[in-house]
PDB file of N, CA and C in Angstrom:
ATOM      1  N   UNK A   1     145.287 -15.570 139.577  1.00  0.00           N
ATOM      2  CA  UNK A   1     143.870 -15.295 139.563  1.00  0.00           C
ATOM      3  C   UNK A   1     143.590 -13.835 139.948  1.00  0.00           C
ATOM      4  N   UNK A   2     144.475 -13.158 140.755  1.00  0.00           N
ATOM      5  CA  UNK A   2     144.165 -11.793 141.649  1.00  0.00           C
ATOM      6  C   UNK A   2     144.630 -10.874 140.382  1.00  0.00           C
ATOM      7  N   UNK A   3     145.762 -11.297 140.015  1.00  0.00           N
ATOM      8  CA  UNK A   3     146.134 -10.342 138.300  1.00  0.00           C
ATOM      9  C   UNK A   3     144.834 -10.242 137.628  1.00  0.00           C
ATOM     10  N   UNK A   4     144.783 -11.450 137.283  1.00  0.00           N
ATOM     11  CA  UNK A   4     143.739 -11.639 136.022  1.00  0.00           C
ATOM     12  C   UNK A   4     142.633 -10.306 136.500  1.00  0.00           C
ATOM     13  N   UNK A   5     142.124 -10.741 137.453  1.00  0.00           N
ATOM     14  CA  UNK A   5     140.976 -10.008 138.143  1.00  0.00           C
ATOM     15  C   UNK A   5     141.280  -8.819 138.383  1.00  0.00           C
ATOM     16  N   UNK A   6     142.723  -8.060 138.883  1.00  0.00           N
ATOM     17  CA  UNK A   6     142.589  -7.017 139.096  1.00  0.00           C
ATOM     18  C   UNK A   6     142.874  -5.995 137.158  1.00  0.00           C
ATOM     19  N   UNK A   7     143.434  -7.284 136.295  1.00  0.00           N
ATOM     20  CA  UNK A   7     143.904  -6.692 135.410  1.00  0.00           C
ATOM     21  C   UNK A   7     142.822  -6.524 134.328  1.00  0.00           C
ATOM     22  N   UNK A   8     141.675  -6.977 134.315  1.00  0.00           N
ATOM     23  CA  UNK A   8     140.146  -6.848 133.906  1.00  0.00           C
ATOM     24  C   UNK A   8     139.206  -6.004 134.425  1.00  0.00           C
ATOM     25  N   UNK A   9     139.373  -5.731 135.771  1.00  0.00           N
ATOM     26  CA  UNK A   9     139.150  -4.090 136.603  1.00  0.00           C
ATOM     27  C   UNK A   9     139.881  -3.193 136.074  1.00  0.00           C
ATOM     28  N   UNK A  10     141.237  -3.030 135.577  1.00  0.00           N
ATOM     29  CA  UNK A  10     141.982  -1.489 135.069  1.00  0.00           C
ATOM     30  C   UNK A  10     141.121  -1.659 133.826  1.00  0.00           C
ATOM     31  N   UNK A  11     141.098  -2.901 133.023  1.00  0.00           N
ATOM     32  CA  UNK A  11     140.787  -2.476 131.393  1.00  0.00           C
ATOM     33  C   UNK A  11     138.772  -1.761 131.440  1.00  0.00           C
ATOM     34  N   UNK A  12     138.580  -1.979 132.353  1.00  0.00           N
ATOM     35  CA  UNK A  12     136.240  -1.890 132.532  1.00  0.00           C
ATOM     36  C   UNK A  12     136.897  -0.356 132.959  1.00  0.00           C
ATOM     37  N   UNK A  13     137.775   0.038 133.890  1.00  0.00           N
ATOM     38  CA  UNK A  13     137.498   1.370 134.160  1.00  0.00           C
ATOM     39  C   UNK A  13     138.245   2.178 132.868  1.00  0.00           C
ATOM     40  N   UNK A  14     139.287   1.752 132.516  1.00  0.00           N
ATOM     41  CA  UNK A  14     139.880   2.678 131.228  1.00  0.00           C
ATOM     42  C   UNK A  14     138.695   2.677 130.442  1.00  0.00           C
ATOM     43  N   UNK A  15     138.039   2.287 129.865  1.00  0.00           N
ATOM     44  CA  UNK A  15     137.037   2.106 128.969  1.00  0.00           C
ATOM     45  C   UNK A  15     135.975   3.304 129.424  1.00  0.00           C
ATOM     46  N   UNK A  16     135.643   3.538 130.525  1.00  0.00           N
ATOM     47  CA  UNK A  16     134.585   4.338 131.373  1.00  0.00           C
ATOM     48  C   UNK A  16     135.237   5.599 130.502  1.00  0.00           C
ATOM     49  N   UNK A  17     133.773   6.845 130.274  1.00  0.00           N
ATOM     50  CA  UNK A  17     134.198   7.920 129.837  1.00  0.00           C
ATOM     51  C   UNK A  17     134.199   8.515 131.151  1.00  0.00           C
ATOM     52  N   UNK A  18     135.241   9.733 131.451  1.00  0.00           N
ATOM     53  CA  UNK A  18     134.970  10.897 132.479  1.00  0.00           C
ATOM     54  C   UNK A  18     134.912  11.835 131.681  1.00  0.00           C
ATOM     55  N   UNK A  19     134.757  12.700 132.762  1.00  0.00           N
ATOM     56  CA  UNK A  19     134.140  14.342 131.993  1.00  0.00           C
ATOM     57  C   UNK A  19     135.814  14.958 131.905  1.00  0.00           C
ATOM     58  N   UNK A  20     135.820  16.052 131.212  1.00  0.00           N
ATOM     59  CA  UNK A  20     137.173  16.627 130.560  1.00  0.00           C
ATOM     60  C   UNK A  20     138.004  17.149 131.713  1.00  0.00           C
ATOM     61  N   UNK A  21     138.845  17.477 131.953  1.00  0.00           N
ATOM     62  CA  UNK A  21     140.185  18.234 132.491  1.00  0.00           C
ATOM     63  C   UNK A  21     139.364  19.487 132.641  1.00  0.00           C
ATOM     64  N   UNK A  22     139.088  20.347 131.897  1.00  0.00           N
ATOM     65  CA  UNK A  22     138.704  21.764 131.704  1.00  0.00           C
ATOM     66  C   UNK A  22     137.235  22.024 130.502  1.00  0.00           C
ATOM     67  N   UNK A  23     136.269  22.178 131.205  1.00  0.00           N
ATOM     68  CA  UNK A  23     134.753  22.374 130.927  1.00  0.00           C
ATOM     69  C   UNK A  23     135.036  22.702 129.051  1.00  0.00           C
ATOM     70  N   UNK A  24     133.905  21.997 128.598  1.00  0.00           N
ATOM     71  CA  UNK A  24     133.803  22.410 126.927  1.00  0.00           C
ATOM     72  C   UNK A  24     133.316  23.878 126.721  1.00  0.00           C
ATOM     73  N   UNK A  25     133.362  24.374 125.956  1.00  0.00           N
ATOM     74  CA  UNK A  25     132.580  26.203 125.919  1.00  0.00           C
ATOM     75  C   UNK A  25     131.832  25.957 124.475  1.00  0.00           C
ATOM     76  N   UNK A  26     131.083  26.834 124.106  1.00  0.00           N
ATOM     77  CA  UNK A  26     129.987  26.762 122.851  1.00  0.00           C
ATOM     78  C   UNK A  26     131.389  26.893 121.949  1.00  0.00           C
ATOM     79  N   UNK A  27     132.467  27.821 121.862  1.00  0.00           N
ATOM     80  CA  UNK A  27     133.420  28.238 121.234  1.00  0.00           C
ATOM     81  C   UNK A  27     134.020  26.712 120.126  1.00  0.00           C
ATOM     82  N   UNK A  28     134.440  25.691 121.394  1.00  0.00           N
ATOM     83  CA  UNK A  28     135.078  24.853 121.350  1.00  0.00           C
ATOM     84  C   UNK A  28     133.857  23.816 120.430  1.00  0.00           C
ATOM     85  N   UNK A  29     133.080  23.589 120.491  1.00  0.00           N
ATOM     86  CA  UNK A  29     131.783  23.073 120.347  1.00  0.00           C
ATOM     87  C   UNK A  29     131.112  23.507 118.547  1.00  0.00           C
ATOM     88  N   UNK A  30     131.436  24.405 118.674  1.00  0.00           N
ATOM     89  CA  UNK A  30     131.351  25.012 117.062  1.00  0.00           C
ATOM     90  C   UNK A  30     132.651  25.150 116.083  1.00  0.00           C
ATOM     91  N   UNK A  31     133.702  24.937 116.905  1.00  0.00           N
ATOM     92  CA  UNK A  31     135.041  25.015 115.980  1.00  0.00           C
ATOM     93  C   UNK A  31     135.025  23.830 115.451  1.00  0.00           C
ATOM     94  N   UNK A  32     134.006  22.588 115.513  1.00  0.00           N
ATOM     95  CA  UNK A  32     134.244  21.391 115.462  1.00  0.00           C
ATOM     96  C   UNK A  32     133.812  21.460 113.620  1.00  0.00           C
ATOM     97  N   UNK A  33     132.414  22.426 114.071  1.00  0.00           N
ATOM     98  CA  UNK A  33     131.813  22.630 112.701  1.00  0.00           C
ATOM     99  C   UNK A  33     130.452  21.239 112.200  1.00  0.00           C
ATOM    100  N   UNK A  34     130.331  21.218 113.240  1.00  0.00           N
ATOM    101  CA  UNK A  34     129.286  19.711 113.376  1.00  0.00           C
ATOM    102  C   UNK A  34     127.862  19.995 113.145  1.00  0.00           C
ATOM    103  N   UNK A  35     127.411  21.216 113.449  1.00  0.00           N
ATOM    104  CA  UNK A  35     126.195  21.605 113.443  1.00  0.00           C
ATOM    105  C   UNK A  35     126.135  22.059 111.692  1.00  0.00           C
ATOM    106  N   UNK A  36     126.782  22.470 111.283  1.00  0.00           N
ATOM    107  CA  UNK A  36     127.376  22.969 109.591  1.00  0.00           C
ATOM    108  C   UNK A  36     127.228  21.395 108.846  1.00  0.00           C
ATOM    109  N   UNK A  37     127.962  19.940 109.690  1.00  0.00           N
ATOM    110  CA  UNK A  37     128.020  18.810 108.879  1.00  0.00           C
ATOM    111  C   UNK A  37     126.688  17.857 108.957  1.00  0.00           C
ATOM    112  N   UNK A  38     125.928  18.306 109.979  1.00  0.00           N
ATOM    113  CA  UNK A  38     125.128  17.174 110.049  1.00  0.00           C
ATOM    114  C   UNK A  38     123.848  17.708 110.671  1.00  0.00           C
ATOM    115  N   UNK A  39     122.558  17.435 110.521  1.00  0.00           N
ATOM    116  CA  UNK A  39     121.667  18.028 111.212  1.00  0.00           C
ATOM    117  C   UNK A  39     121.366  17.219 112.226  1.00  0.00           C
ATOM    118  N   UNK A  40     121.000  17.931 113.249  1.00  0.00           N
ATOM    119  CA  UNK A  40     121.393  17.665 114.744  1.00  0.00           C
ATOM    120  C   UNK A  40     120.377  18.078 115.778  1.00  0.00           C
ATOM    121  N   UNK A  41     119.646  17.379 116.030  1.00  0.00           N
ATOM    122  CA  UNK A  41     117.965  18.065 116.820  1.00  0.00           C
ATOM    123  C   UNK A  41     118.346  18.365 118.169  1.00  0.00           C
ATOM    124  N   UNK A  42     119.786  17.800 119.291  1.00  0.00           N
ATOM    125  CA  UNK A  42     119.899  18.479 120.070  1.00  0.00           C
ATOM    126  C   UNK A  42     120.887  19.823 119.849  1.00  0.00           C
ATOM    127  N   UNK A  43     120.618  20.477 121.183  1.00  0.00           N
ATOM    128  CA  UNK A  43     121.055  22.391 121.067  1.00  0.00           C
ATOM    129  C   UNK A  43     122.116  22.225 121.619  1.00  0.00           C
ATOM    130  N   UNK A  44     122.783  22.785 121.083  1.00  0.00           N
ATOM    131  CA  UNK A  44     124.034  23.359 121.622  1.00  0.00           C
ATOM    132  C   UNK A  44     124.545  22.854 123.157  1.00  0.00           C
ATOM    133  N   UNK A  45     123.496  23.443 123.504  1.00  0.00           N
ATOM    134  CA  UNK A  45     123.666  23.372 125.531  1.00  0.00           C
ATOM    135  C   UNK A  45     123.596  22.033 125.782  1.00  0.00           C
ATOM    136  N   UNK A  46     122.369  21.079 125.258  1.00  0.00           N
ATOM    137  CA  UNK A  46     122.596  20.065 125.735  1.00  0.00           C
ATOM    138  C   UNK A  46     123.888  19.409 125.542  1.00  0.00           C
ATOM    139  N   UNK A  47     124.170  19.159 124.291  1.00  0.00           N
ATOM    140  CA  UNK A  47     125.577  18.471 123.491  1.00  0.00           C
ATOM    141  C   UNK A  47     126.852  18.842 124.845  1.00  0.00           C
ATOM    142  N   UNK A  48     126.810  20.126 125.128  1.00  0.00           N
ATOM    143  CA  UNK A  48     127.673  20.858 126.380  1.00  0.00           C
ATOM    144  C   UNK A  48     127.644  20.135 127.337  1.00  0.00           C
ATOM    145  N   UNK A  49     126.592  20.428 128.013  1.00  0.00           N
ATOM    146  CA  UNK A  49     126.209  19.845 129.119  1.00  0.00           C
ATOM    147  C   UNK A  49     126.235  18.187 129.576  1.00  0.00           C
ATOM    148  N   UNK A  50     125.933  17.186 128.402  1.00  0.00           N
ATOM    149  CA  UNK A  50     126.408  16.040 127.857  1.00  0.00           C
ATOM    150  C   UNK A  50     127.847  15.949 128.474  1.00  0.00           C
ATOM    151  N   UNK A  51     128.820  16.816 127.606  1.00  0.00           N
ATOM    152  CA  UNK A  51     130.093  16.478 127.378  1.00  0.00           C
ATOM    153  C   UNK A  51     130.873  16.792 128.731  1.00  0.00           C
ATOM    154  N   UNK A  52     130.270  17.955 129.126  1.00  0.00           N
ATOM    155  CA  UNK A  52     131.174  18.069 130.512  1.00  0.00           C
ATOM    156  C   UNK A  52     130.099  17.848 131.872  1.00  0.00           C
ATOM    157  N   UNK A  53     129.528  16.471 131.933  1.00  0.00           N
ATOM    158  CA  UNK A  53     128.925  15.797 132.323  1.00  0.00           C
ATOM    159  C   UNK A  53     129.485  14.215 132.446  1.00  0.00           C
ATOM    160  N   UNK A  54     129.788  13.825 131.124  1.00  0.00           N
ATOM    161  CA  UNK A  54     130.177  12.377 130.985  1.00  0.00           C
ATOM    162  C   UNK A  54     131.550  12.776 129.967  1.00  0.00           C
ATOM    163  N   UNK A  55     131.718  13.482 129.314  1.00  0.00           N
ATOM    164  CA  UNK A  55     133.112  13.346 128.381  1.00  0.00           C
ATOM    165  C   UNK A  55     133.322  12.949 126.951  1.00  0.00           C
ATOM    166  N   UNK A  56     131.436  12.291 126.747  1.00  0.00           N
ATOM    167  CA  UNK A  56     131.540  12.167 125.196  1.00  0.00           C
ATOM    168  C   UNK A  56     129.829  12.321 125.019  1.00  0.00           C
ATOM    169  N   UNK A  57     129.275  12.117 123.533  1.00  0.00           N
ATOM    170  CA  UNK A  57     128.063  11.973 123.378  1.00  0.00           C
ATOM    171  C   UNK A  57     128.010  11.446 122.470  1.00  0.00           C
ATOM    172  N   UNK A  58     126.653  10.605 122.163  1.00  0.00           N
ATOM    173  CA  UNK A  58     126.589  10.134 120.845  1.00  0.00           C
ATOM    174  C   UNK A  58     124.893  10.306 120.559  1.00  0.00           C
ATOM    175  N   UNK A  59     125.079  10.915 118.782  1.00  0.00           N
ATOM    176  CA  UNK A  59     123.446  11.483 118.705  1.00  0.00           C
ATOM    177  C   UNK A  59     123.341  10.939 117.368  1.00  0.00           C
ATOM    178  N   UNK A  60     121.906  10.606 117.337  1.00  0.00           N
ATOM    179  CA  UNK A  60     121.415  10.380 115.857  1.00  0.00           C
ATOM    180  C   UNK A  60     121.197  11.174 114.953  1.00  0.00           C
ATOM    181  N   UNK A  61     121.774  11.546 113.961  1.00  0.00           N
ATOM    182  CA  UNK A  61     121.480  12.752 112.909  1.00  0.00           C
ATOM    183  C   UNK A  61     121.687  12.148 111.538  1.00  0.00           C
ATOM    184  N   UNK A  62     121.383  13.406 110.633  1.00  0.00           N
ATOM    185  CA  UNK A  62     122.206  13.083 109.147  1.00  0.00           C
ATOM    186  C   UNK A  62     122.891  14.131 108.760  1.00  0.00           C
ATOM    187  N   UNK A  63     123.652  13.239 107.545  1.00  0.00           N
ATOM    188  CA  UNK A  63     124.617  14.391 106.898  1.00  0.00           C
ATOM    189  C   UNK A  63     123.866  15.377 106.498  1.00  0.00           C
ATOM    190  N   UNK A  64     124.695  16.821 106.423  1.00  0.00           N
ATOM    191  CA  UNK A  64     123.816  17.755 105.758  1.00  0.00           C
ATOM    192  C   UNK A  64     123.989  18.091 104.550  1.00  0.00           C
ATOM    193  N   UNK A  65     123.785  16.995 103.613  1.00  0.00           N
ATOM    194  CA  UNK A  65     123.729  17.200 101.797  1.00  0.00           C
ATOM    195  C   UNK A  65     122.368  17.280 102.026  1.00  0.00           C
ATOM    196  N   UNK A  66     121.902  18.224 100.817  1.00  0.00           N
ATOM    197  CA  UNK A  66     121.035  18.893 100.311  1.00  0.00           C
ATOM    198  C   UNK A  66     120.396  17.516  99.134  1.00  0.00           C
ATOM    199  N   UNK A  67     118.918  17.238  99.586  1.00  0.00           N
ATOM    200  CA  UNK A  67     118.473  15.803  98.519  1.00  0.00           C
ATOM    201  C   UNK A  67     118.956  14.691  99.119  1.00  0.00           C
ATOM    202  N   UNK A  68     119.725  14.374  99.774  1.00  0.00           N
ATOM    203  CA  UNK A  68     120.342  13.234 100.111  1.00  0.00           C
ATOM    204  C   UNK A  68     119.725  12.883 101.786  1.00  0.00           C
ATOM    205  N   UNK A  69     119.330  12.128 101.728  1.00  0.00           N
ATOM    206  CA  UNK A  69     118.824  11.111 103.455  1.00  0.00           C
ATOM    207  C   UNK A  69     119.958  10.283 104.163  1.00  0.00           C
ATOM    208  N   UNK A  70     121.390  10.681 104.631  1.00  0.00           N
ATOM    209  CA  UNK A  70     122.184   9.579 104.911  1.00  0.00           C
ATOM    210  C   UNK A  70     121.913   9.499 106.637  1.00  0.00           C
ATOM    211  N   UNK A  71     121.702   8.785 106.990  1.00  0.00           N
ATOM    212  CA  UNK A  71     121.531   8.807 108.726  1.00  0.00           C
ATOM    213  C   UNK A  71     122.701   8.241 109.292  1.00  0.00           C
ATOM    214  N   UNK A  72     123.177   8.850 110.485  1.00  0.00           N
ATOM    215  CA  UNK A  72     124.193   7.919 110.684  1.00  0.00           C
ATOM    216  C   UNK A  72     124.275   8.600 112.256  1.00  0.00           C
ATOM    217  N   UNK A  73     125.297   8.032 113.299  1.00  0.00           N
ATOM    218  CA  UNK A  73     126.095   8.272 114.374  1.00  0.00           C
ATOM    219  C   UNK A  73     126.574   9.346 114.723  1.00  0.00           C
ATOM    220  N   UNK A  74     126.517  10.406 115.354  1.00  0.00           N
ATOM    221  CA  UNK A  74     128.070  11.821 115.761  1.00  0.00           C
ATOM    222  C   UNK A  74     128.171  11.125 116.968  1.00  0.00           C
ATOM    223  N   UNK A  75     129.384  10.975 117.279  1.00  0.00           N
ATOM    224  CA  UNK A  75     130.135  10.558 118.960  1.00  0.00           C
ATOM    225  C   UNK A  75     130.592  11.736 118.837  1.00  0.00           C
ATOM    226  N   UNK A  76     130.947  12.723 119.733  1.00  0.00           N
ATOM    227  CA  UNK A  76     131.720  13.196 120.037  1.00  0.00           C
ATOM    228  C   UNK A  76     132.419  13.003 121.309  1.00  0.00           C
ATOM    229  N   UNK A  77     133.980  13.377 121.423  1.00  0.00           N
ATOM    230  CA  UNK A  77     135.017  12.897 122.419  1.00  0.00           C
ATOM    231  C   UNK A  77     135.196  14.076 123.081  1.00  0.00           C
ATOM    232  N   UNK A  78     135.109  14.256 124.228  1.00  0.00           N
ATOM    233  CA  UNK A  78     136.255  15.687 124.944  1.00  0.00           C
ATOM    234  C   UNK A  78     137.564  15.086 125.362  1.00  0.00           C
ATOM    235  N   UNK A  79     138.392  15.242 124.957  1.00  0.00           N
ATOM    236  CA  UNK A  79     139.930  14.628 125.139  1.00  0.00           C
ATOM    237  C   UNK A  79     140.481  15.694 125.661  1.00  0.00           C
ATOM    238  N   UNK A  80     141.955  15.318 126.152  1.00  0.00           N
ATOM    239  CA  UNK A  80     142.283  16.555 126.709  1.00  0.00           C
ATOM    240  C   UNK A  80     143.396  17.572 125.547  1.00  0.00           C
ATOM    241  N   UNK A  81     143.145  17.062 124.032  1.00  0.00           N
ATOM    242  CA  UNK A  81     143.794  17.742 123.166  1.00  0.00           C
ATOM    243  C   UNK A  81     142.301  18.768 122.327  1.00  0.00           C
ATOM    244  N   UNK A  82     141.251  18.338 123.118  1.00  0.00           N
ATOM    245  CA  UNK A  82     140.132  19.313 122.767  1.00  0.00           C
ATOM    246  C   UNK A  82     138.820  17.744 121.953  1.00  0.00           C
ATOM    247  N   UNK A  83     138.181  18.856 121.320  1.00  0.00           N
ATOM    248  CA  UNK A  83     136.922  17.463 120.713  1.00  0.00           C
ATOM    249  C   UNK A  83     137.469  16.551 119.808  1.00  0.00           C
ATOM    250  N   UNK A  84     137.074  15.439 119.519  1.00  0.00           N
ATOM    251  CA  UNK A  84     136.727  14.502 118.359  1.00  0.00           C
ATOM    252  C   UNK A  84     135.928  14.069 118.166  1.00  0.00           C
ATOM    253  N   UNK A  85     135.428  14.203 116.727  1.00  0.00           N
ATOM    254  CA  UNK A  85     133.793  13.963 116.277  1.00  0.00           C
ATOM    255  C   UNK A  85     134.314  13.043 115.254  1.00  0.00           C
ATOM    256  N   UNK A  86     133.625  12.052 115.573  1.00  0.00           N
ATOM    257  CA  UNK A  86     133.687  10.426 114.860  1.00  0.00           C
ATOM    258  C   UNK A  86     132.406  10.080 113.812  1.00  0.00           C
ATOM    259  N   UNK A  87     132.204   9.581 113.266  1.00  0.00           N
ATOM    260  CA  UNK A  87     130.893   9.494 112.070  1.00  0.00           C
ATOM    261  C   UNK A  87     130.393   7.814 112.074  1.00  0.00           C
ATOM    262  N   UNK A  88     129.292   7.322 112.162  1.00  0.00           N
ATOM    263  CA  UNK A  88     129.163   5.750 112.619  1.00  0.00           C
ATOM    264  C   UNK A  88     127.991   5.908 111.424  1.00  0.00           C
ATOM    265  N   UNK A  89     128.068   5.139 110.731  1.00  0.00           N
ATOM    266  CA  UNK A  89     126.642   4.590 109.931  1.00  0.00           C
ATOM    267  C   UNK A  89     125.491   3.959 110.378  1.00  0.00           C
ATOM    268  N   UNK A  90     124.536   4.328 110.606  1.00  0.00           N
ATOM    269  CA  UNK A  90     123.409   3.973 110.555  1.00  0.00           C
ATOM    270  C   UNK A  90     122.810   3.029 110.483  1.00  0.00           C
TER     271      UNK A  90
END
């Protein structure tokens, strides 16, 4: 019973995001090229501030085709091999 329980406590905290190893920079943040893929009503700073705050974000936007309305998800990840930006449908 004390397994079970303690082994359902490791899996709730692995799951928890933390904030990164080493702070995100605008640099890192634009190499992603996210603001170029998708239009995105928060700035820069916040998305930052987000990430090396909690370690990921997730915002409502759309793709940025020209004529086209697709809405969908950006997560982004701060990992410690740098960002990952994930795409979720709408």
């Amino acid at each position: 019973m004390i397994r079970t329980f303690a082994l359902i406590l490791l899996l709730m905290l692995a799951a928890c995001s933390l904030p990164p190893e080493s702070p995100v920079t605008r640099n890192d943040l634009m190499r992603t090229m996210v603001y170029k893929r998708y239009v995105i009503q928060e700035s820069p700073e916040e998305v930052i501030n987000a990430l090396n705050r909690d370690g990921e974000v997730i915002m409502e936007s759309k793709r940025n085709i020209p004529g086209k309305n697709i809405p969908v998800h950006v997560k982004i990840l701060a990992t410690s091999e740098g960002l990952e930006v994930l795409e979720y449908e709408r």
